[in-house]
PDB file of N, CA and C in Angstrom:
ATOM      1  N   UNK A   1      10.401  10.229  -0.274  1.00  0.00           N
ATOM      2  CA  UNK A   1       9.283  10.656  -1.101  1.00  0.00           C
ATOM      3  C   UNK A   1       8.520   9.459  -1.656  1.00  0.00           C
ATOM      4  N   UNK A   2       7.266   9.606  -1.680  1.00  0.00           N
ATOM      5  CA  UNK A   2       6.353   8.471  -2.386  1.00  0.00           C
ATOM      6  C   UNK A   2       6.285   8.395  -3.648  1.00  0.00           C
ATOM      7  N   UNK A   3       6.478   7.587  -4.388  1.00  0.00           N
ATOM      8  CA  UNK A   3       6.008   7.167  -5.926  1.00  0.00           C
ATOM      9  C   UNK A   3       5.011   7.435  -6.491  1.00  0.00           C
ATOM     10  N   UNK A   4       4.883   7.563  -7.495  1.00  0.00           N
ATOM     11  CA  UNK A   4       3.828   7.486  -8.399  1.00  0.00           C
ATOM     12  C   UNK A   4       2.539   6.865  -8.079  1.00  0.00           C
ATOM     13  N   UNK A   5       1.673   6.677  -7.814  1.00  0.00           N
ATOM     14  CA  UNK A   5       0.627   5.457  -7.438  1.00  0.00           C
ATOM     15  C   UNK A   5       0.958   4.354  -8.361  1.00  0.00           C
ATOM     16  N   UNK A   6       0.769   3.172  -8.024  1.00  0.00           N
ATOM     17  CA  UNK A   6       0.904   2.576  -9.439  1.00  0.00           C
ATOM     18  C   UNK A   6      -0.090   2.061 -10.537  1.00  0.00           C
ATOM     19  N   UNK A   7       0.005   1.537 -11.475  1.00  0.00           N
ATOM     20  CA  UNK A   7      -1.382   1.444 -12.303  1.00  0.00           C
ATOM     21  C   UNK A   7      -2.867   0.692 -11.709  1.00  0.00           C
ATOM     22  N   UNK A   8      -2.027  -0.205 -11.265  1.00  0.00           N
ATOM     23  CA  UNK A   8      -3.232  -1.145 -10.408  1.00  0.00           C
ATOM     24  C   UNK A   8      -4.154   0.052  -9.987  1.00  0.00           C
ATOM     25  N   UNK A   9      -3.723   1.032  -9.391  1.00  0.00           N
ATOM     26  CA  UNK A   9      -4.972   1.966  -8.516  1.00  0.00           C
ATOM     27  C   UNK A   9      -5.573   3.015  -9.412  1.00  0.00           C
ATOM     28  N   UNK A  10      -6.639   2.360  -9.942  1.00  0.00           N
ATOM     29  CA  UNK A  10      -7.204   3.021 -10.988  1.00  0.00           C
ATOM     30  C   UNK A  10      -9.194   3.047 -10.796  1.00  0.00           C
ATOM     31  N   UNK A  11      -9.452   4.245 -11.207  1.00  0.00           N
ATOM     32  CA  UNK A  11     -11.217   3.872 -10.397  1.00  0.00           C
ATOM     33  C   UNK A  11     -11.856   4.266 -12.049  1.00  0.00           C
ATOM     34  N   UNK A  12     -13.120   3.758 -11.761  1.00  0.00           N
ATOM     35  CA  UNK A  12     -13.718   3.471 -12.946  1.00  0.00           C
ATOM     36  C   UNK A  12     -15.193   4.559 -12.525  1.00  0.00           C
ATOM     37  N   UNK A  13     -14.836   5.834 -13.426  1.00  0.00           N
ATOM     38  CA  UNK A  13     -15.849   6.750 -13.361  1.00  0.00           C
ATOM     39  C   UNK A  13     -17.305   6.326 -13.439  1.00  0.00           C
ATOM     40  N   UNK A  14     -18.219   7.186 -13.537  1.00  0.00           N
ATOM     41  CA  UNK A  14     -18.270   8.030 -12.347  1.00  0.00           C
ATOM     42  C   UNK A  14     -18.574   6.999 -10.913  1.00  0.00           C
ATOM     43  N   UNK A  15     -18.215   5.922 -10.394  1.00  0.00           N
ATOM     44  CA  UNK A  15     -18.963   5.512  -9.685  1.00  0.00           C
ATOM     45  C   UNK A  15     -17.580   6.061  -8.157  1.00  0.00           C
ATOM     46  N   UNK A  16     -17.912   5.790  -6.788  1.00  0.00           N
ATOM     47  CA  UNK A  16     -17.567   6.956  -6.073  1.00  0.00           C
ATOM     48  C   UNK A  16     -16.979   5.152  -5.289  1.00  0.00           C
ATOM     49  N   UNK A  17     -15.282   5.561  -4.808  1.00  0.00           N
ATOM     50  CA  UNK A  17     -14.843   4.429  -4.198  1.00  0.00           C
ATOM     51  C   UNK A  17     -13.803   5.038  -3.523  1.00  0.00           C
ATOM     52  N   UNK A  18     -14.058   4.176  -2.538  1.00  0.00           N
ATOM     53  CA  UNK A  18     -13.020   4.244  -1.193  1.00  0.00           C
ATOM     54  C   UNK A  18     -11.539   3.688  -1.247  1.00  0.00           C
ATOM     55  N   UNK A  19     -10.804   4.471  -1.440  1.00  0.00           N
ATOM     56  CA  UNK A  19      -9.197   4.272  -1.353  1.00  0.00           C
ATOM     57  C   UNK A  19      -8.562   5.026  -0.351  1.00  0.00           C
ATOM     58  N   UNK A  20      -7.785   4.281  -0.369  1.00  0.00           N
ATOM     59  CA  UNK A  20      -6.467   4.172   1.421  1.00  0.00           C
ATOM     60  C   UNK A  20      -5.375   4.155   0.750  1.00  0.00           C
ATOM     61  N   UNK A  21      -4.486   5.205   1.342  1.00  0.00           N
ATOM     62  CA  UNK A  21      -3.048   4.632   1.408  1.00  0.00           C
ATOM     63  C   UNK A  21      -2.749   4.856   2.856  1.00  0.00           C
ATOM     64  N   UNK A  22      -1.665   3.975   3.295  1.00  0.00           N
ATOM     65  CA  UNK A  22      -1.350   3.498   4.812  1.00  0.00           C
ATOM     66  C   UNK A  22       0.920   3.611   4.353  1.00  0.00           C
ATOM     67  N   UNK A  23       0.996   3.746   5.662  1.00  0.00           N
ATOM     68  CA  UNK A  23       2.345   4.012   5.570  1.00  0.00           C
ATOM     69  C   UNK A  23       3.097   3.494   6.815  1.00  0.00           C
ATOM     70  N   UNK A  24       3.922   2.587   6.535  1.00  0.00           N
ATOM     71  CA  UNK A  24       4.884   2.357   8.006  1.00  0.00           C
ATOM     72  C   UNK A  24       5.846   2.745   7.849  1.00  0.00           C
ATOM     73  N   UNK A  25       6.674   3.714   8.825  1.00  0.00           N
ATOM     74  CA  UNK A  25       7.748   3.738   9.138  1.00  0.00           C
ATOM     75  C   UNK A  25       8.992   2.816   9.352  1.00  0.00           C
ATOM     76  N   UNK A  26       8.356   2.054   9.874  1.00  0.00           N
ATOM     77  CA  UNK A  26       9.360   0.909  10.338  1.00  0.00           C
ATOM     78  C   UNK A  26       9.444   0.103   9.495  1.00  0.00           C
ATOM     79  N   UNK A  27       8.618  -0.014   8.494  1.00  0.00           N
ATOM     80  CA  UNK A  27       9.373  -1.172   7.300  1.00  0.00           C
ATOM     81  C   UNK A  27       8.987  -0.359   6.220  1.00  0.00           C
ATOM     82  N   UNK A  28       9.183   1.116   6.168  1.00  0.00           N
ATOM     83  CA  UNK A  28       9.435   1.362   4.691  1.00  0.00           C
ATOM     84  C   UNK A  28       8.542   1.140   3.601  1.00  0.00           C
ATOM     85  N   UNK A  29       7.328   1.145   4.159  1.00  0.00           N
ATOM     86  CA  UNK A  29       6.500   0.025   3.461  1.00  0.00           C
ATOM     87  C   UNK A  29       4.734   0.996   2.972  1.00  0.00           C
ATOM     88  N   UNK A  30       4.718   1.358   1.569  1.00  0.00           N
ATOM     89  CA  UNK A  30       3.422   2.342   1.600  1.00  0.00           C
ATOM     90  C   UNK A  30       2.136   0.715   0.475  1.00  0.00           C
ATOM     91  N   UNK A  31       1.183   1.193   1.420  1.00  0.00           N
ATOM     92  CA  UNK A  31       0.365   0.144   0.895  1.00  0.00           C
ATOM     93  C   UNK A  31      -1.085   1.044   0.305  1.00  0.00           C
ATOM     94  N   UNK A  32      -1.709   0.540  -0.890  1.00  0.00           N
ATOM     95  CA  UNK A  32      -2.417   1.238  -1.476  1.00  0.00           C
ATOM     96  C   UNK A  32      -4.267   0.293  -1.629  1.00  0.00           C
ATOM     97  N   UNK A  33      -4.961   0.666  -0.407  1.00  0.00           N
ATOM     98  CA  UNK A  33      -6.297   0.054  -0.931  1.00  0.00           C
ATOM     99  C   UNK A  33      -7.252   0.430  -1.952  1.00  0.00           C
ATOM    100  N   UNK A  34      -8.175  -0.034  -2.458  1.00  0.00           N
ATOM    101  CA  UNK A  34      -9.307   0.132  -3.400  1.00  0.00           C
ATOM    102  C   UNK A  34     -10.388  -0.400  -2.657  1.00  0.00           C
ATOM    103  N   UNK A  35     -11.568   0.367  -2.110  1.00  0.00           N
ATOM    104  CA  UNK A  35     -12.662  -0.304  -1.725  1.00  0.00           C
ATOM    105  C   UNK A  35     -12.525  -0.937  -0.926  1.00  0.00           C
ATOM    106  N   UNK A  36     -11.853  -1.581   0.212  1.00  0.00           N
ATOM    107  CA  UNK A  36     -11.042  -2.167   1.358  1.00  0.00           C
ATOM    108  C   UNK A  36     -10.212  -3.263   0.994  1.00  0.00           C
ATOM    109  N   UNK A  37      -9.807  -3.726  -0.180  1.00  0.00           N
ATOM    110  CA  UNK A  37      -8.345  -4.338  -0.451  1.00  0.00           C
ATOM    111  C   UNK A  37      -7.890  -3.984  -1.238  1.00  0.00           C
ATOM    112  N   UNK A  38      -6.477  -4.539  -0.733  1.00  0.00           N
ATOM    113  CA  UNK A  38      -4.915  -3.734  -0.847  1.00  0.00           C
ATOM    114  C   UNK A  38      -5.121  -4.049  -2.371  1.00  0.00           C
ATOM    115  N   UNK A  39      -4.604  -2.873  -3.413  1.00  0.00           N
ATOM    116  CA  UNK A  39      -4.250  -3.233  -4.358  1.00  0.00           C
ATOM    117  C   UNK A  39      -2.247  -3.444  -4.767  1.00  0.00           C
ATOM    118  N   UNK A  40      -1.851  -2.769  -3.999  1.00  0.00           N
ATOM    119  CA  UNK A  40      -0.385  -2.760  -4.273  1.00  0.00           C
ATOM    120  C   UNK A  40      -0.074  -2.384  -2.835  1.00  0.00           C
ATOM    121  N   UNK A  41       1.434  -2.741  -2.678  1.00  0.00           N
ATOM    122  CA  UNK A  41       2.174  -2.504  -1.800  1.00  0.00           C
ATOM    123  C   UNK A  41       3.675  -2.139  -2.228  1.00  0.00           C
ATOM    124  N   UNK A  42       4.601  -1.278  -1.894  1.00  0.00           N
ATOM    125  CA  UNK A  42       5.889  -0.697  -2.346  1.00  0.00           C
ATOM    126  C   UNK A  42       6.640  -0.635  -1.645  1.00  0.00           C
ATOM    127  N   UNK A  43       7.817  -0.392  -1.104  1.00  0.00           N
ATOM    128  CA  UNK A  43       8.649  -0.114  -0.474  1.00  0.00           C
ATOM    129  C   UNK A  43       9.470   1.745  -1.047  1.00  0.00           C
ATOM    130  N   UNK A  44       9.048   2.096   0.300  1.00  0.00           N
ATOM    131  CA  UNK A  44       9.632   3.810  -0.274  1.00  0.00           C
ATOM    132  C   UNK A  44      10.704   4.249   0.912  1.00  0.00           C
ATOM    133  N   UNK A  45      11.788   5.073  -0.035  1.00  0.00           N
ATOM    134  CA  UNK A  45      12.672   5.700   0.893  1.00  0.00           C
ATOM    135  C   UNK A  45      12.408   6.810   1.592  1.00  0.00           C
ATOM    136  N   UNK A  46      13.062   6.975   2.267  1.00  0.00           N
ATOM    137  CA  UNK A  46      12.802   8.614   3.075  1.00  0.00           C
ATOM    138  C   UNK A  46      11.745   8.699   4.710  1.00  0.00           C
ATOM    139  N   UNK A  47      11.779  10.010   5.001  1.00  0.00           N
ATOM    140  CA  UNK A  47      10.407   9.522   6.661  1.00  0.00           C
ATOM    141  C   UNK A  47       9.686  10.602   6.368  1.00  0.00           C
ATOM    142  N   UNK A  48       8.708  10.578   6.935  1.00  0.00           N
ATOM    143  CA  UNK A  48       7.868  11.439   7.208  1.00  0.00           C
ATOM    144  C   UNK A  48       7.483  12.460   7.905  1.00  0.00           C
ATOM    145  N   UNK A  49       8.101  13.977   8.019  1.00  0.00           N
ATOM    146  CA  UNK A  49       8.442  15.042   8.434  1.00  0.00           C
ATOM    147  C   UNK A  49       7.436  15.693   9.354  1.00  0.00           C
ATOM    148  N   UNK A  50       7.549  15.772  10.683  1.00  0.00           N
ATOM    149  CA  UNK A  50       6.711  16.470  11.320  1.00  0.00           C
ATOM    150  C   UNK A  50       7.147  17.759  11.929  1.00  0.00           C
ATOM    151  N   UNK A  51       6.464  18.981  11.988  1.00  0.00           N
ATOM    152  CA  UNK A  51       6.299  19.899  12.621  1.00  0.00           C
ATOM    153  C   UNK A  51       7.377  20.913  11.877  1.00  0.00           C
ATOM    154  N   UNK A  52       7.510  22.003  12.278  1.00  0.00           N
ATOM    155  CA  UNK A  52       8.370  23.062  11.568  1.00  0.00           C
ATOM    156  C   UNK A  52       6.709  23.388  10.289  1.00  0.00           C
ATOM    157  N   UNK A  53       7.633  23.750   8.975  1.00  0.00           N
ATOM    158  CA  UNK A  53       6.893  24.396   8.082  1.00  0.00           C
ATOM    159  C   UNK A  53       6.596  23.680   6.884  1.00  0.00           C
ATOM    160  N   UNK A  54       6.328  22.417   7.104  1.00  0.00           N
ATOM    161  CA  UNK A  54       5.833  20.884   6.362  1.00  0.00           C
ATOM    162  C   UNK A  54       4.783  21.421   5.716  1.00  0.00           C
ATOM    163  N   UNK A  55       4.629  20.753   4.799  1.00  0.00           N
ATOM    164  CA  UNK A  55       3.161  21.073   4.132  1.00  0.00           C
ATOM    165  C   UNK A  55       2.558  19.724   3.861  1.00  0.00           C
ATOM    166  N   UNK A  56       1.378  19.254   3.591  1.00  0.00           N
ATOM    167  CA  UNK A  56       0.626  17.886   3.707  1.00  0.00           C
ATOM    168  C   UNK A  56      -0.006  18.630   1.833  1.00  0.00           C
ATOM    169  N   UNK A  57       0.181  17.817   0.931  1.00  0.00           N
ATOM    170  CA  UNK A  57      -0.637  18.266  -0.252  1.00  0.00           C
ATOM    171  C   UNK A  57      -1.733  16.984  -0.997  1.00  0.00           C
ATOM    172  N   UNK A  58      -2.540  17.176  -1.260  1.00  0.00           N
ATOM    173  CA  UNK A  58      -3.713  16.543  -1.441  1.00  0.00           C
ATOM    174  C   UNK A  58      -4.015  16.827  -2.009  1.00  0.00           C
ATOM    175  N   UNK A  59      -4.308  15.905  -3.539  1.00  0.00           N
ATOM    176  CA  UNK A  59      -5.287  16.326  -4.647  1.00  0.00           C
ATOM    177  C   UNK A  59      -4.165  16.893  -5.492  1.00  0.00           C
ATOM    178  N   UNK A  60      -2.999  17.384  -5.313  1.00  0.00           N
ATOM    179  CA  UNK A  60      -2.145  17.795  -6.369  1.00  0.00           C
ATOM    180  C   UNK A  60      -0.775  16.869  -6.338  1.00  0.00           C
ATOM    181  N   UNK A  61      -0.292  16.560  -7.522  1.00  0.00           N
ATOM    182  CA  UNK A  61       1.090  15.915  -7.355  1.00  0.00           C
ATOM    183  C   UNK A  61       2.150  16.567  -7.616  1.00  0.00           C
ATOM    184  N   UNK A  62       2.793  16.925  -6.344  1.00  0.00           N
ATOM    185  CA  UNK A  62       3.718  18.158  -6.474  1.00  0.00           C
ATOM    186  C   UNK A  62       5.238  17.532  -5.890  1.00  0.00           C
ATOM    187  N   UNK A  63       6.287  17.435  -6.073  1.00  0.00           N
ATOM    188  CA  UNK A  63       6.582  18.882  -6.811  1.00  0.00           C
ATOM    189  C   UNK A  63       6.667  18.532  -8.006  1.00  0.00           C
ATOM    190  N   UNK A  64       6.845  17.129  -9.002  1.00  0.00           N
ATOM    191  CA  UNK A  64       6.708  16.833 -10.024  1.00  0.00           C
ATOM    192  C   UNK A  64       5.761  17.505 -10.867  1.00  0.00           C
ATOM    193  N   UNK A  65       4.491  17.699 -10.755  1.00  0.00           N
ATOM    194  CA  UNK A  65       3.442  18.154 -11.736  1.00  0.00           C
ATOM    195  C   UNK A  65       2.596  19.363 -11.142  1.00  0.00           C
ATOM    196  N   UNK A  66       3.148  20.362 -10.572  1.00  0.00           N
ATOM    197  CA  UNK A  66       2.851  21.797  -9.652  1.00  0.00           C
ATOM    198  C   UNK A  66       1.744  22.050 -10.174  1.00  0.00           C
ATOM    199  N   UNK A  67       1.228  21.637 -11.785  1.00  0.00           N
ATOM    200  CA  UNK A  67      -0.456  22.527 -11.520  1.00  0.00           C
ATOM    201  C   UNK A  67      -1.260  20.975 -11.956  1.00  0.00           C
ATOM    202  N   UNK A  68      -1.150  19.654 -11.838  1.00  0.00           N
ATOM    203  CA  UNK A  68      -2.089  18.674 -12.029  1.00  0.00           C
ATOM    204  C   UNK A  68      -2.865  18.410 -10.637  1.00  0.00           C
ATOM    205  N   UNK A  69      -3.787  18.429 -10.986  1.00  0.00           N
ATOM    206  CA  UNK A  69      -5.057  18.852  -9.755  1.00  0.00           C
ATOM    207  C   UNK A  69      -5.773  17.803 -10.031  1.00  0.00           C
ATOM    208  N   UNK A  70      -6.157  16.681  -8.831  1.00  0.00           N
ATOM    209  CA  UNK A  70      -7.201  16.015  -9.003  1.00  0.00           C
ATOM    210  C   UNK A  70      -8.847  16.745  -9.850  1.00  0.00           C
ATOM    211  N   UNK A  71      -9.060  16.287 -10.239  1.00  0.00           N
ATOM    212  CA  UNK A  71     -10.430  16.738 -10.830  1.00  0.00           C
ATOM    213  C   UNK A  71     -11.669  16.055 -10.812  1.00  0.00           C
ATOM    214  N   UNK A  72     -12.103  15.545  -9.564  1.00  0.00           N
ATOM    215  CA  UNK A  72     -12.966  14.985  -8.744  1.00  0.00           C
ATOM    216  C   UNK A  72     -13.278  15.372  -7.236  1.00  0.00           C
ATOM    217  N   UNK A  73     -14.158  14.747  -7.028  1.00  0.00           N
ATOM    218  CA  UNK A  73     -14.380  15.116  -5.554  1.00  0.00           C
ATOM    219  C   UNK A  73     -14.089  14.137  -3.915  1.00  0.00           C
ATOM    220  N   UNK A  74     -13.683  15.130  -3.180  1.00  0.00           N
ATOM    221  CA  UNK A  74     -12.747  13.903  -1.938  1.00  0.00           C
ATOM    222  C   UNK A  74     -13.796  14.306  -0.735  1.00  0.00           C
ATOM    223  N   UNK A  75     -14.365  13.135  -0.400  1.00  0.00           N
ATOM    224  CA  UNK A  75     -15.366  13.396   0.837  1.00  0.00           C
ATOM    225  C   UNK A  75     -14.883  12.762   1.900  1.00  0.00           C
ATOM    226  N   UNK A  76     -14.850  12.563   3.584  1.00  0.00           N
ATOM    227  CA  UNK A  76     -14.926  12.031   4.305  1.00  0.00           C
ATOM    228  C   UNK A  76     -13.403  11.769   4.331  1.00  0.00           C
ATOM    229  N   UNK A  77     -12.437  12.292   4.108  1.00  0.00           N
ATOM    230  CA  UNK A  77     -11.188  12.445   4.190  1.00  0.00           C
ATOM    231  C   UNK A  77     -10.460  12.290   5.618  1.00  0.00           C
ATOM    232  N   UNK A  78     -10.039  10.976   6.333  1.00  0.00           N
ATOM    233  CA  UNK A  78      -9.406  11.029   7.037  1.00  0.00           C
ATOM    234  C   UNK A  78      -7.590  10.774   7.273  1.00  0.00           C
ATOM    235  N   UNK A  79      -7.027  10.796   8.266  1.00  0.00           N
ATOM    236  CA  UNK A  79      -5.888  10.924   8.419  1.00  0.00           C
ATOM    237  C   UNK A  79      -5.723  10.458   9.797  1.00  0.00           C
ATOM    238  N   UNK A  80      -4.851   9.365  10.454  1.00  0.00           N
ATOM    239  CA  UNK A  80      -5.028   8.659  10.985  1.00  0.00           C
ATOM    240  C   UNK A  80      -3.412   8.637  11.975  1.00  0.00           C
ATOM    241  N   UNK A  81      -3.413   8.563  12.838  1.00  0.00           N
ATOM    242  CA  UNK A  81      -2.269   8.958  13.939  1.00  0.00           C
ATOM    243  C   UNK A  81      -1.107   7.028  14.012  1.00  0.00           C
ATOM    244  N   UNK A  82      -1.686   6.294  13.474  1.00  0.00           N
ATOM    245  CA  UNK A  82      -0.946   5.074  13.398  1.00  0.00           C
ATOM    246  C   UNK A  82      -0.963   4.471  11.855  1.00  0.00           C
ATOM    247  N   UNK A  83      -0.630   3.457  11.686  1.00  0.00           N
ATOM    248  CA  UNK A  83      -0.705   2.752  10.355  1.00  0.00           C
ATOM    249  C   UNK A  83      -1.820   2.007  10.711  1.00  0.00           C
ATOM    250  N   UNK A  84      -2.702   1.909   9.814  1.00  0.00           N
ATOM    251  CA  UNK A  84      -4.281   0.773   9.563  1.00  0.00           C
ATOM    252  C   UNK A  84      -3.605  -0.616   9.206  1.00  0.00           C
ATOM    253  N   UNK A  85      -4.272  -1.229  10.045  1.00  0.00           N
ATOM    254  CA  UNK A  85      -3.909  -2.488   9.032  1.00  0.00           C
ATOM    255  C   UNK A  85      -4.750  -3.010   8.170  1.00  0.00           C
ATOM    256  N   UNK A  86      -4.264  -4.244   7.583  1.00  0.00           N
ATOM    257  CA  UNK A  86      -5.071  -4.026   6.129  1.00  0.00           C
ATOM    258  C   UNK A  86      -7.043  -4.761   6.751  1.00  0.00           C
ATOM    259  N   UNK A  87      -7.061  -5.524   8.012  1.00  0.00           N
ATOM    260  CA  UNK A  87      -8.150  -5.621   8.646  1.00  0.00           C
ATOM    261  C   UNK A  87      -9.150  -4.198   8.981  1.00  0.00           C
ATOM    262  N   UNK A  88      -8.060  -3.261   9.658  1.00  0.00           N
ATOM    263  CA  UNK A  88      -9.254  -2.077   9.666  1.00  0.00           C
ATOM    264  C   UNK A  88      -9.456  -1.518   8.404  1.00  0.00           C
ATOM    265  N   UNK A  89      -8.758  -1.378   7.238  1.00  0.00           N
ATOM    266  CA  UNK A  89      -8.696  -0.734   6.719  1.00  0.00           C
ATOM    267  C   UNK A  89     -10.141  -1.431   5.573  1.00  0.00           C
ATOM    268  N   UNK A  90     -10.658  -2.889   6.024  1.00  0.00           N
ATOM    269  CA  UNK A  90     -11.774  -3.552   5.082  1.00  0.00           C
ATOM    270  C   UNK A  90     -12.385  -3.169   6.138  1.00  0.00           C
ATOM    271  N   UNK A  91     -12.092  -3.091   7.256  1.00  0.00           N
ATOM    272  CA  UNK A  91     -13.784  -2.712   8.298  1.00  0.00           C
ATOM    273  C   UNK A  91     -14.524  -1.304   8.067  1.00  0.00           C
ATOM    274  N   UNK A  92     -13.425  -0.669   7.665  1.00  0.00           N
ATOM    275  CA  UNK A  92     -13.524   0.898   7.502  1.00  0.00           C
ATOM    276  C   UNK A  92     -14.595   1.088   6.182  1.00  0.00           C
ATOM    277  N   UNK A  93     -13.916   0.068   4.994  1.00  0.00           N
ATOM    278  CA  UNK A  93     -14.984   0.237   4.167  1.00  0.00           C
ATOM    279  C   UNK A  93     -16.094  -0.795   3.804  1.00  0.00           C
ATOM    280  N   UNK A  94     -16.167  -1.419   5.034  1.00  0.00           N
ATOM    281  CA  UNK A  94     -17.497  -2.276   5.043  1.00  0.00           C
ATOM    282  C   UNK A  94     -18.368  -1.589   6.028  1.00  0.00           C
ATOM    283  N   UNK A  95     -17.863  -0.923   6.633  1.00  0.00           N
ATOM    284  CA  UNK A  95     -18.868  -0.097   7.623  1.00  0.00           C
ATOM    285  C   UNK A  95     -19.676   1.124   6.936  1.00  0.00           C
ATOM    286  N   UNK A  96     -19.104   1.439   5.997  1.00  0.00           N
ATOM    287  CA  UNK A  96     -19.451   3.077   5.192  1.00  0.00           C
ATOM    288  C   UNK A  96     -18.903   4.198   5.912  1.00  0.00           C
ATOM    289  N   UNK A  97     -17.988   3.883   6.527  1.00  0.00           N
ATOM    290  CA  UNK A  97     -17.705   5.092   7.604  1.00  0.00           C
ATOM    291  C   UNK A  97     -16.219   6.389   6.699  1.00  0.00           C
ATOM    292  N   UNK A  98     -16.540   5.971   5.590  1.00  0.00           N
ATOM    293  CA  UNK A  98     -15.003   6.402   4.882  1.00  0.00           C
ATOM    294  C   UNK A  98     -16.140   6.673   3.544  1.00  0.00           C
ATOM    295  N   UNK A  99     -17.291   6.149   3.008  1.00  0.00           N
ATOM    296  CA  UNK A  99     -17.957   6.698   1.981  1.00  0.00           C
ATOM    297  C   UNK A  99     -18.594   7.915   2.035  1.00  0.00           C
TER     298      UNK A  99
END
């Protein structure tokens, strides 16, 4: 399971910014961008469950806080079949292709 975000990843209303989180398997390793650089990086236990009756949740932090609901808006929302590295992950938001 993933952590908490940590404080570092914090956005400064109302202005509208591009954040990433990226995840490897193989080193355990969840990394957190702001605007295309990394603000933190963690090490988390556990894998990442595919297929059967998984659920993907977004915008809520569950199961810890079942009714805290982001309360903003998420545009251009992608999800990505490998880990980004932290190079695409500044091309991504120097291109506007993620704003």
């Amino acid at each position: 399971p993933f952590p908490e975000p940590p404080s570092s990843v914090t956005a400064v209303l109302p202005d509208w910014h591009h954040v990433c989180l990226t995840f490897s398997a193989a080193s355990q390793e969840a990394r957190y961008y702001m605007n295309g650089e990394e603000v933190e990086s963690l090490t988390v236990s556990g894998t990442i469950v595919t297929g059967g009756r998984n659920v993907v949740t977004i915008g809520n932090h569950t199961p810890k806080y079942k009714n805290m609901y982001f309360g903003g808006e998420m545009t251009d929302l992608n999800v990505w079949a490998k880990t980004l590295s932290e190079e695409e992950v500044s091309e991504l938001y120097q291109a506007g292709l993620c704003s």
